[in-house]
Protein backbone atom coordinates (compact mmCIF):
# COMPACT_ATOMS: atom_id res chain seq x y z
CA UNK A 1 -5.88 96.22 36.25
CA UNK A 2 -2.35 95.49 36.48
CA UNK A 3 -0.42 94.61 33.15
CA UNK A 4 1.84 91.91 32.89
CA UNK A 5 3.73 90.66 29.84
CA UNK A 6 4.43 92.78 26.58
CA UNK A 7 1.88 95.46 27.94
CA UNK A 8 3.63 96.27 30.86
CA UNK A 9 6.07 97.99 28.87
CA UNK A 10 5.75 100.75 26.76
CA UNK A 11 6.89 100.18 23.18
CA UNK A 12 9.45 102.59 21.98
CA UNK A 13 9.12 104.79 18.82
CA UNK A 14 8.88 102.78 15.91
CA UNK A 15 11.93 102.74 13.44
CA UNK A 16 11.27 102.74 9.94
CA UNK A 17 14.48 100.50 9.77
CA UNK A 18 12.33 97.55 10.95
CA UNK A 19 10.09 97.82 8.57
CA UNK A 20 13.20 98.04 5.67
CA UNK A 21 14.62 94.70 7.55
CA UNK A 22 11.57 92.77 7.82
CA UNK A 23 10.07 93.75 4.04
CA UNK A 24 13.61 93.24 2.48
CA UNK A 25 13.79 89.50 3.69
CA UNK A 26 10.59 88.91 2.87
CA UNK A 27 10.87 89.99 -0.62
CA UNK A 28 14.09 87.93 -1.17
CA UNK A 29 11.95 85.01 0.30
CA UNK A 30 9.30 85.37 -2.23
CA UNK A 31 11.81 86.04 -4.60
CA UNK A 32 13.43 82.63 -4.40
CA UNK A 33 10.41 81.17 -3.56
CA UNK A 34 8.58 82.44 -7.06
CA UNK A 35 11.24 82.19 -8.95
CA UNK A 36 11.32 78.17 -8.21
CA UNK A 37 7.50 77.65 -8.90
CA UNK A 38 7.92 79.61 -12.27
CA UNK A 39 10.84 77.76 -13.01
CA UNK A 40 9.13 74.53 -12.27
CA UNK A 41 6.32 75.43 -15.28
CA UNK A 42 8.81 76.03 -17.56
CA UNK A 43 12.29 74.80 -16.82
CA UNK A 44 13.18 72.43 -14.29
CA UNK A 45 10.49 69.85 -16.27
CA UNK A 46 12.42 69.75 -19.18
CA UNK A 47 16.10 70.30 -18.00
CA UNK A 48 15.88 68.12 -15.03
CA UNK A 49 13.11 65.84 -16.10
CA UNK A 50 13.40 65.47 -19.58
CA UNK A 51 12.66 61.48 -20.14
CA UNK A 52 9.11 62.43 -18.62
CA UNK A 53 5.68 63.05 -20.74
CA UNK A 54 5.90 67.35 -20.25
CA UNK A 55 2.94 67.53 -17.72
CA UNK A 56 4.12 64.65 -15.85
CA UNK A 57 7.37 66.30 -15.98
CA UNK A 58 5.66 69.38 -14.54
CA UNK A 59 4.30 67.21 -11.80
CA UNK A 60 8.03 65.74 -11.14
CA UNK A 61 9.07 69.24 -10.72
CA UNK A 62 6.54 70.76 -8.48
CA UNK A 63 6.97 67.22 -6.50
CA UNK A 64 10.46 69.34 -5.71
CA UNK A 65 8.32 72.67 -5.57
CA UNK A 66 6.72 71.30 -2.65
CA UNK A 67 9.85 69.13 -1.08
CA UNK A 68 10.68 73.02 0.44
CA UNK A 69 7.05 73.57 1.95
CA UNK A 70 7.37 70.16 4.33
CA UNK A 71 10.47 71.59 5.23
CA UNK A 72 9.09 74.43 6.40
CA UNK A 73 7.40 73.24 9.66
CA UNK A 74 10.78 71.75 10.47
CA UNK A 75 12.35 75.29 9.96
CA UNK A 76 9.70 76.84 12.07
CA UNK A 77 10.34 74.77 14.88
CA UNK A 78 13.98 74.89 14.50
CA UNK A 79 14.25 79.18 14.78
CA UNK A 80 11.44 79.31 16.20
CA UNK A 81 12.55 77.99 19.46
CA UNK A 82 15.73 80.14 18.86
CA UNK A 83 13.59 83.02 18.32
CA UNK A 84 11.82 82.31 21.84
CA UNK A 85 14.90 81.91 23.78
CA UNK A 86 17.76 83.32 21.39
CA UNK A 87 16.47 86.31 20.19
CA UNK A 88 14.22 87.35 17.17
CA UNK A 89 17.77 89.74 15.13
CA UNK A 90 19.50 86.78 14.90
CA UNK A 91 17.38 84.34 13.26
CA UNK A 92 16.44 86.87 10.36
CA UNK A 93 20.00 86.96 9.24
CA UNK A 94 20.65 83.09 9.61
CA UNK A 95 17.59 82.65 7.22
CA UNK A 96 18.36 85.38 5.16
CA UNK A 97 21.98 84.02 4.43
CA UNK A 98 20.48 80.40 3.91
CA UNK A 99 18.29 81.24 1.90
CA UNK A 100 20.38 83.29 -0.42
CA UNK A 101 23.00 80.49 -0.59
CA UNK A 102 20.32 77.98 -1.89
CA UNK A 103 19.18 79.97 -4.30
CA UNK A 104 22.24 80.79 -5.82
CA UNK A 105 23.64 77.46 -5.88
CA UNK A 106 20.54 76.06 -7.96
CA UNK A 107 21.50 79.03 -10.39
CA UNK A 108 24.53 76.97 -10.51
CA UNK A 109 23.39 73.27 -10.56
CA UNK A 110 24.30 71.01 -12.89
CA UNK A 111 21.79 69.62 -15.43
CA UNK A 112 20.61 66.32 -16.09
CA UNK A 113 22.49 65.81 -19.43
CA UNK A 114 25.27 66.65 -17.34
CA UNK A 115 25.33 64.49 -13.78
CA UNK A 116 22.53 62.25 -14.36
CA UNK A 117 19.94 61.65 -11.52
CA UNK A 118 22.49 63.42 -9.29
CA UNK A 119 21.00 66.67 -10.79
CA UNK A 120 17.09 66.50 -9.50
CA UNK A 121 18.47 65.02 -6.18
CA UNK A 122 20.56 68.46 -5.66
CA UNK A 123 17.82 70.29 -6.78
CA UNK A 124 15.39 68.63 -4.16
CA UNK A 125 18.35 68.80 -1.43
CA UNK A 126 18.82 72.73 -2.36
CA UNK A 127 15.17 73.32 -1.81
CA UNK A 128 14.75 71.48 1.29
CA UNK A 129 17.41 73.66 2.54
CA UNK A 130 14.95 77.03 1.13
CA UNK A 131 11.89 75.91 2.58
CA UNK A 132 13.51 75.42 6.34
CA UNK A 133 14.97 78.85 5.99
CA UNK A 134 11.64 80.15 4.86
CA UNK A 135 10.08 78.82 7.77
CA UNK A 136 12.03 81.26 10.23
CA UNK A 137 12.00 83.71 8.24
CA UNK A 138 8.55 84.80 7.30
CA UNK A 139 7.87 84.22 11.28
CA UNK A 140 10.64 86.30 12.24
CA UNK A 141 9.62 89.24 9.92
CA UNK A 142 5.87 89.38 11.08
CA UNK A 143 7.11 89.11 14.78
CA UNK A 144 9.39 91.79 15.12
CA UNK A 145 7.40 93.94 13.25
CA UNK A 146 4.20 93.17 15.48
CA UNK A 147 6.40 93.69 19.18
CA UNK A 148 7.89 96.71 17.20
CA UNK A 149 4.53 98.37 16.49
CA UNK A 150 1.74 100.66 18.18
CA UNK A 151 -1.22 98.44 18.80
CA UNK A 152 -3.27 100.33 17.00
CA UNK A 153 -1.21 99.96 13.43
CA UNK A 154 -0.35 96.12 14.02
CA UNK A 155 -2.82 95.64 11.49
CA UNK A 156 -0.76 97.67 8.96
CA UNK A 157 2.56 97.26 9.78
CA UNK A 158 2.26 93.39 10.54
CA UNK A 159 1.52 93.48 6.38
CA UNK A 160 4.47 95.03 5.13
CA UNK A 161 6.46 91.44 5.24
CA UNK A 162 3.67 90.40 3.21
CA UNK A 163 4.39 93.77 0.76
CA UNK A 164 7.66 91.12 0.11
CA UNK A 165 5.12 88.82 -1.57
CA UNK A 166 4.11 91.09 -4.25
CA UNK A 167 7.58 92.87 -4.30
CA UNK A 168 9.40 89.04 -4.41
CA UNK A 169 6.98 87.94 -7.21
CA UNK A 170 7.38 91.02 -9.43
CA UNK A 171 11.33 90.55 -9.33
CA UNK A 172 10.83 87.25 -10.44
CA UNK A 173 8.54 86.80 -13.05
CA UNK A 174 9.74 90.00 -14.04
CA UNK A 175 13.56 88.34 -14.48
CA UNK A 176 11.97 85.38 -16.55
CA UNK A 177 9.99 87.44 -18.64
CA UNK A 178 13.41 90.41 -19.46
CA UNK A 179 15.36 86.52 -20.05
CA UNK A 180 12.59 84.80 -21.90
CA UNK A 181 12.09 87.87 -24.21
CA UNK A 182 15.56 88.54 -24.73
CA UNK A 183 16.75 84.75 -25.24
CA UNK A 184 16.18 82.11 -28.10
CA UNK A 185 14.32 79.20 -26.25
CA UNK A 186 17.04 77.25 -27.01
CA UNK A 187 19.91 79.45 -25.04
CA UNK A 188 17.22 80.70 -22.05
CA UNK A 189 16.92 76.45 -21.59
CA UNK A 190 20.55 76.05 -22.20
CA UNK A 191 21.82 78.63 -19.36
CA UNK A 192 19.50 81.94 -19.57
CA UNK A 193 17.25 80.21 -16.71
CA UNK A 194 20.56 80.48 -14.25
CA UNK A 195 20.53 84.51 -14.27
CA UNK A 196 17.53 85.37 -12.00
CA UNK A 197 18.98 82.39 -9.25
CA UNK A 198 22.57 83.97 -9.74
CA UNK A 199 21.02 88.00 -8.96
CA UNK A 200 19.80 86.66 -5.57
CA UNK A 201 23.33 86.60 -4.55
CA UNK A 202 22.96 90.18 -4.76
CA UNK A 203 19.82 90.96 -2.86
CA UNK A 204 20.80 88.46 -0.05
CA UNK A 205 24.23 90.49 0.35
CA UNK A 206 22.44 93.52 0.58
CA UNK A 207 19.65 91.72 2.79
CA UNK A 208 22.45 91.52 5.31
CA UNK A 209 23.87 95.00 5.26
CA UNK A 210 20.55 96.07 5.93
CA UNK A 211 19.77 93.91 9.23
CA UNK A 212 23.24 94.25 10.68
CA UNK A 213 22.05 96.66 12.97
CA UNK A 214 18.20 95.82 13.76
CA UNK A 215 17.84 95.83 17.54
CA UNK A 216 15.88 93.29 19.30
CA UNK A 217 12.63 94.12 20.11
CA UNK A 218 11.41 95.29 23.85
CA UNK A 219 8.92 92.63 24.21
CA UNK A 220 12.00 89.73 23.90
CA UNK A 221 14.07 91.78 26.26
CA UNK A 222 11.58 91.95 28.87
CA UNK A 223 10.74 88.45 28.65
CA UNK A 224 14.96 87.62 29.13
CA UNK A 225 15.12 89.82 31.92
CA UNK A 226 12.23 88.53 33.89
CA UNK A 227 13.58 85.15 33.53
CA UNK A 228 17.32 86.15 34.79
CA UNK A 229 15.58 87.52 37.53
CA UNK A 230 13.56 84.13 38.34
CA UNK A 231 15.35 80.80 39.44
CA UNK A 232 18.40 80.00 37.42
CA UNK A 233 18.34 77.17 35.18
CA UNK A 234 19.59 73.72 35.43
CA UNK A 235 23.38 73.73 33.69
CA UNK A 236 23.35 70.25 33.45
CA UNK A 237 23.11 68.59 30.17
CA UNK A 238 19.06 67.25 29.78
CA UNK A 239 18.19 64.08 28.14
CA UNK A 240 16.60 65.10 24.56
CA UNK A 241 13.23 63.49 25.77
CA UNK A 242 13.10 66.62 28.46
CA UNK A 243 14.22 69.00 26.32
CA UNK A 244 11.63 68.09 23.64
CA UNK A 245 9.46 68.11 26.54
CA UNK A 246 10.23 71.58 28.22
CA UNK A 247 10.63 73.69 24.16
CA UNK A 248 8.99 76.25 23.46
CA UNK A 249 7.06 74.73 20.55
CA UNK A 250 5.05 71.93 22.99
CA UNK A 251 4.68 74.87 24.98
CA UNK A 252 2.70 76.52 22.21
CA UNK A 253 0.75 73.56 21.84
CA UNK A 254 -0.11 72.81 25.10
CA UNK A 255 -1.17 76.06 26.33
CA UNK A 256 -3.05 77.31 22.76
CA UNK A 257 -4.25 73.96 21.43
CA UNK A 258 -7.64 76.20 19.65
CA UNK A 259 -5.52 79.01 18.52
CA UNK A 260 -3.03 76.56 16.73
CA UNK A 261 -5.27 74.96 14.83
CA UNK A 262 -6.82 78.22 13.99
CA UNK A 263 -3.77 79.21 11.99
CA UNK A 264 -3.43 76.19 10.27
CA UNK A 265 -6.70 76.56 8.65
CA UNK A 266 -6.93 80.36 8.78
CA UNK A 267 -4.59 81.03 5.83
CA UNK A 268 -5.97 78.03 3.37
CA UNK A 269 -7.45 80.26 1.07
CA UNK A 270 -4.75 82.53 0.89
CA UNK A 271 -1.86 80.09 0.26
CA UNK A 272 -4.02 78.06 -1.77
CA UNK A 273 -5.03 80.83 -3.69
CA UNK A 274 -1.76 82.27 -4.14
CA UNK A 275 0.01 79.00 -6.12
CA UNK A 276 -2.85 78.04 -7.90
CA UNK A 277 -3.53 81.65 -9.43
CA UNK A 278 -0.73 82.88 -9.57
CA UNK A 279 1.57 79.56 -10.14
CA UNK A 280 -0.16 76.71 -11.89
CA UNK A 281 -2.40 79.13 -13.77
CA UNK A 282 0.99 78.87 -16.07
CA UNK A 283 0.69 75.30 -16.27
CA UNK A 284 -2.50 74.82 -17.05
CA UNK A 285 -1.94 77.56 -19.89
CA UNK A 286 0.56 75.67 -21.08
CA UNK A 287 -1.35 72.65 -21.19
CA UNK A 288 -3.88 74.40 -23.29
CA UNK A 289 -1.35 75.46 -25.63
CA UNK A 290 -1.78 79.08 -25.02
CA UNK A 291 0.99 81.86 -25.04
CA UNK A 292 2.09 82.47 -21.22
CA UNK A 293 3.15 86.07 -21.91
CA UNK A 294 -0.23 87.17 -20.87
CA UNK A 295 -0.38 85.56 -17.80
CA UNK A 296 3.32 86.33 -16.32
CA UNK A 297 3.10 90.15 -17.43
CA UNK A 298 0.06 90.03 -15.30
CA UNK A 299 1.26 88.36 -12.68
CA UNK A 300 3.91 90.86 -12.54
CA UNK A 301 1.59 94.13 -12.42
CA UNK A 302 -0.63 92.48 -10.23
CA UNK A 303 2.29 91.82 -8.01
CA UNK A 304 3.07 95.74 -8.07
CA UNK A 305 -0.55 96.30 -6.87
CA UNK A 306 -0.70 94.14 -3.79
CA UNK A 307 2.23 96.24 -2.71
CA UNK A 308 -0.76 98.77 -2.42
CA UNK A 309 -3.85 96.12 -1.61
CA UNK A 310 -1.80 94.25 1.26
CA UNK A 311 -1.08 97.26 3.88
CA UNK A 312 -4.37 98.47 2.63
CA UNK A 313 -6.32 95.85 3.53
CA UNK A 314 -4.21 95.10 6.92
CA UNK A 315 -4.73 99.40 8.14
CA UNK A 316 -8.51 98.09 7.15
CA UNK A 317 -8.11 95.26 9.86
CA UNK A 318 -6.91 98.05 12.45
CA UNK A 319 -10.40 99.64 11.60
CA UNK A 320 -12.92 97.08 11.55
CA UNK A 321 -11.57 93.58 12.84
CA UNK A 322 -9.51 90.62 11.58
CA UNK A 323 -12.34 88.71 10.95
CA UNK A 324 -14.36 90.44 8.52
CA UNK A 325 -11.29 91.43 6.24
CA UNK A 326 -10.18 87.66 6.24
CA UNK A 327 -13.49 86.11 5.59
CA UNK A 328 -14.17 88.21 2.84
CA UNK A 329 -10.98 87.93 0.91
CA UNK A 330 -11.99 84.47 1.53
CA UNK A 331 -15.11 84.36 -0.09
CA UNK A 332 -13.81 86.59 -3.13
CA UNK A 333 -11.71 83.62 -4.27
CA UNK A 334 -14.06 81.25 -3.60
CA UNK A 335 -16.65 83.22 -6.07
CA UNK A 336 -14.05 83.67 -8.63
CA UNK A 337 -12.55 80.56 -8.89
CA UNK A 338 -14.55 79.14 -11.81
CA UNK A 339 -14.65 82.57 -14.11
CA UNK A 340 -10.77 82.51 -13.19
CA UNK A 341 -9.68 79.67 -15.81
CA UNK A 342 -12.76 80.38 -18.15
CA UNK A 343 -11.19 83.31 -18.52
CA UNK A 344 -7.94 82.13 -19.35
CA UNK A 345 -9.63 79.75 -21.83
CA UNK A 346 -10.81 82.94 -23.71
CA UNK A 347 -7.01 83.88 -24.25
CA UNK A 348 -7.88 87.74 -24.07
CA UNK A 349 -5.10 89.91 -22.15
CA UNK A 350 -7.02 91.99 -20.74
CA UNK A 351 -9.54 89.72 -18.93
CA UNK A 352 -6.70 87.56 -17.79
CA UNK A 353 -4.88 90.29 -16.20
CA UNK A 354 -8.53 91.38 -14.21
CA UNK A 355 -8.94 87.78 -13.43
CA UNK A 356 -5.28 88.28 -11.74
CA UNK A 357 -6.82 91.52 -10.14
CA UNK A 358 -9.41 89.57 -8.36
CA UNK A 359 -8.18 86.71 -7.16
CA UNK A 360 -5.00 87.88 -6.03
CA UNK A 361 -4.92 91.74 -5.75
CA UNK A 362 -8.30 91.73 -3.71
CA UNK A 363 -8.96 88.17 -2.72
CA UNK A 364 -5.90 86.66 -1.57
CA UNK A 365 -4.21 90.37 -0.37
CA UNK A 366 -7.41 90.63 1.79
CA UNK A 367 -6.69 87.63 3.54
CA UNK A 368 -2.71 87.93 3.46
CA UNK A 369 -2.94 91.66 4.80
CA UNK A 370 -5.49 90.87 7.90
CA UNK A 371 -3.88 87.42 9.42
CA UNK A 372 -0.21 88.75 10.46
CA UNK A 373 -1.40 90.59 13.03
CA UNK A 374 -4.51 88.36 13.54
CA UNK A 375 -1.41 85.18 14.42
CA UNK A 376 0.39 86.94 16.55
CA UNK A 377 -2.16 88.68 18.67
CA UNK A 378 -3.51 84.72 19.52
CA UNK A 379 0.01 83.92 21.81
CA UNK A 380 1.86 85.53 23.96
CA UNK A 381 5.55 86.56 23.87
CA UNK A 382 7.39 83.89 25.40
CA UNK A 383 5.89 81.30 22.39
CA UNK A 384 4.82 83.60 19.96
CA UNK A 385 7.63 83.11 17.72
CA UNK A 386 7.39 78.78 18.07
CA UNK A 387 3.82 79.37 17.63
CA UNK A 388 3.35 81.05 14.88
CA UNK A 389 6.24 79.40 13.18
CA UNK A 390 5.06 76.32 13.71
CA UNK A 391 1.03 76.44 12.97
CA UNK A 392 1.49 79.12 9.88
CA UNK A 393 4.13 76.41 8.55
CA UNK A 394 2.56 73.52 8.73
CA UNK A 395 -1.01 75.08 7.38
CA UNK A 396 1.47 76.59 4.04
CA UNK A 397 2.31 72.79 3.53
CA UNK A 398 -1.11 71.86 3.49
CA UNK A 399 -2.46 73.89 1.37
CA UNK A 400 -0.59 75.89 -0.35
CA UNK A 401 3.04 73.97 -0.88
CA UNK A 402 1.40 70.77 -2.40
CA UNK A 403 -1.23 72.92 -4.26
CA UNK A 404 0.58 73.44 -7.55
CA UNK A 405 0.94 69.66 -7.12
CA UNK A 406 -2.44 68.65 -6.32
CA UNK A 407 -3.60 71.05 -8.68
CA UNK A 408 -1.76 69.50 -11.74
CA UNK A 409 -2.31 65.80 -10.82
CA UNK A 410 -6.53 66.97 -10.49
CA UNK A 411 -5.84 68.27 -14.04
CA UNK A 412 -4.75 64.51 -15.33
CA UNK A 413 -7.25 63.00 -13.20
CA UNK A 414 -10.04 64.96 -14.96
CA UNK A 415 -8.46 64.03 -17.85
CA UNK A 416 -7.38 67.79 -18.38
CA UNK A 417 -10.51 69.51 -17.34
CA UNK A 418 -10.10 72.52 -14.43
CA UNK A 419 -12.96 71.50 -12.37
CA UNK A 420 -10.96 69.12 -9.55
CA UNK A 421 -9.02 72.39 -9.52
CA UNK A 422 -12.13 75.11 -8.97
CA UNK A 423 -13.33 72.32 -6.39
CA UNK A 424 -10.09 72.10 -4.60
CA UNK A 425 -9.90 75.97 -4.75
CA UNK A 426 -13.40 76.25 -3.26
CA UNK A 427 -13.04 74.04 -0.53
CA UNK A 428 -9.35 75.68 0.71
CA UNK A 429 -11.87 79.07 0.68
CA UNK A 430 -14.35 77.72 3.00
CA UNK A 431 -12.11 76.16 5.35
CA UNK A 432 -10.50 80.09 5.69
CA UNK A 433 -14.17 81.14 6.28
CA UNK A 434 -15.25 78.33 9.07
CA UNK A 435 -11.91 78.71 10.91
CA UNK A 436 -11.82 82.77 11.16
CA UNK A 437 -15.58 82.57 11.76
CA UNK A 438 -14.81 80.26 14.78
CA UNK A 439 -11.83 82.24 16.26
CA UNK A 440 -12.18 85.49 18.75
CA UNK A 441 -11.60 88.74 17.57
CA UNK A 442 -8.05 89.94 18.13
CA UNK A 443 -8.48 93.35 17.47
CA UNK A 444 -8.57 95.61 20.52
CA UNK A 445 -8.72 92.74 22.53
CA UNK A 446 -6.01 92.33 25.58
CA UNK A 447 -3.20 90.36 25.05
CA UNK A 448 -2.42 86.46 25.97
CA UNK A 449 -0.32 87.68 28.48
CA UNK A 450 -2.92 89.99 30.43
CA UNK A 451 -5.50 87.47 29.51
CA UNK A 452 -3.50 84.68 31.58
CA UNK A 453 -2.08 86.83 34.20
CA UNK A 454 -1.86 84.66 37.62
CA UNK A 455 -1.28 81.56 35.37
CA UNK A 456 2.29 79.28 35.61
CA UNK A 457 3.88 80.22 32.01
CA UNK A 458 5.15 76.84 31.53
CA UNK A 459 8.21 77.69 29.75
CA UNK A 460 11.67 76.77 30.84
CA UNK A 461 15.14 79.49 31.05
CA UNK A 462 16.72 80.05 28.17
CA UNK A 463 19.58 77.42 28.47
């Protein structure tokens, strides 16, 4: 059979330095990102929302929680039709430095005491800004890991972004909790809140230093070269109608209609899972009047165990299939969902923090460690980056970005019972199971490319 595509070229060596690139973003992602949906339980309600009832306050402020996730689709579109025809390197350090910038600049943000409305309208502007970044970025890290690695680790190495989930949330809550512990309540509200924004000035500096160098990957350069080689494009400027028309991202869409639907419901489960669990969990403690120390020291050393669960669960992927590993993280959360919050009810450390286990060490690192590689083995090179950017995106907006939200509005609509929550929690699980059930098996399987060989690949020349 005669290869075409990304298998007709042998992959060189892989360099550990990819793996540093793509994890480091990633955690300073989920650094930000965490950071803002912790802050939203317990800061931005009262310092940018203070004239509000506290849990409608809390709603106000994941309402800006949330702002960034419908950004992210936008942002996924955006690089990811500059990853297609640009180049994958130079996306991850355009997101890398806008992300960084946001961050910081909320560490510096005026209050509402101070400017007035203009405060929460900054504050929703500066995370718009976050969530497009984030949607190139966790792309970008998962794809040039996956055209970086052996076929027979994508499974593993496609999860070490995701390793920046656990590492991203364990900087965080660890920052509140070192600031909360060390502060009055009084000074962390006053400024104490600003420090862990200001330190990702740091890790975004260092973010760069480390991806100055990466090398684009030999699946992108291949893809360049053959089109240099084919008919040279029209210079001429093209009405915006066309080039909507001839992107990479309708591309995607036309030519994998199935497989982009797949990842929109693939990861419900997971990104549902992930910001009810390990987000709102410290609302609805809150609400209950219970001590949140529990919960965000577990939090924390369940985020230091995923960054052993997550590659373990995607090198299990490599062994068995996609599929099973996915469906049965899946199925884990949808089993614990209920026990989850009676368990918080109890107010006993110790079953909080293997509550915490559960659902997010096993459940939700089960599906987070299989799908990476699972995404990107649906498209082909020459859209995998628009793909992926977009579908992934746009299924994190709908169901996990508006979860916190959702789930604290279902907690005053149930007049502050958890069971609109455990529904809401169950349902995101089966739609995971249904839509991995329904999708081939990537593992082993030959790529899009092989698989269409003979086919028009109805993308335009890079401009």
């Amino acid at each position: 059979m005669t290869q075409t595509g990304s298998s007709a070229t042998r992959r060189p060596v892989f360099q550990p330095r990819v793996a540093l690139a793509a994890v480091f973003g990633t955690t300073v992602e989920w650094y930000d990102f965490a950071l803002y949906g912790t802050a939203a339980a317990l800061v931005f309600n009262k310092v940018y929302f203070p004239d509000s009832d506290p849990l409608v306050g809390t709603v106000l402020a994941y309402g800006t929680f949330a702002i960034g996730f419908l950004a992210r689709p936008l942002g996924g579109a955006y690089f990811g039709e500059r990853g297609d025809t640009q180049g994958r390197k130079g996306v991850l350090v355009a997101t890398l430095l806008m992300m960084g910038l946001a961050t910081t600049a909320i560490g510096l943000l005026p209050t509402h005491a101070q400017i007035g409305v203009a405060a929460p309208v900054l504050l929703t502007l500066l995370r718009f800004v976050q969530g497009f970044a984030a949607g190139g970025e966790k792309t970008g890290a998962l794809i040039i890991l996956f055209e970086n690695a052996p076929p027979k680790w994508r499974g593993l190495l496609t999860s070490l972004p995701a390793i920046g989930t656990g590492t991203g949330t364990l900087l965080s809550t660890g920052a509140f909790a070192l600031t909360t512990g060390l502060l009055s309540e009084d000074a962390f509200l006053d400024w104490g809140w600003r420090i862990p924004f200001l330190l990702s000035a740091g890790l975004t500096f260092f973010g760069l230093w480390v991806r100055r160098s990466l090398p684009e990957t030999a699946e992108f350069q291949q893809v360049q070269q053959g089109q240099q080689e084919g008919p040279a494009a029209a210079t001429a400027p093209r009405p915006l109608r066309q080039r909507i028309a001839e992107s990479r991202c309708v591309a995607a869409w036309r030519r994998y209609p199935k497989e982009m639907l797949i990842v929109i419901g693939a990861g419900a489960a997971e990104n549902a899972g992930y910001y009810v669990f390990g987000t709102f969990s410290v609302t609805y403690a809150e609400d209950r009047g219970m001590s949140t120390s529990a919960l965000l020291s577990g939090i924390s050393l369940v985020a230091a165990v995923k960054l052993v669960t997550v590659p373990a669960f995607g090198a299990l992927s490599d062994r068995i299939g996609r599929r099973p590993v996915s469906i049965g993280g899946a199925l884990v959360l949808l089993a614990a969902a209920w026990p989850f919050f009676a368990v918080i009810d109890g107010g006993h450390t110790w079953g909080i923090w293997l509550a915490l286990f559960i659902t997010l060490g096993i459940g939700q690192s089960a599906v987070l460690g299989s799908q990476p590689a699972f995404f990107a083995e649906l498209f082909d090179t020459t859209v995998r980056f628009s793909a992926v950017g977009i579908a992934n995106n746009i299924g994190t907006v709908l169901t996990g970005g508006l979860a916190p939200l959702l789930a604290s509005a279902l907690l005053l609509w149930f007049d502050h019972s958890v069971t609109g929550v455990v529904v809401f929690i169950a349902l995101m699980s089966a739609l995971t199971v249904v839509t991995v059930a329904l999708a081939r098996e990537t593992r082993g399987a030959a790529e899009p490319a092989e698989q269409t060989a003979g086919r028009k690949q109805d993308v335009p020349t890079a401009p």
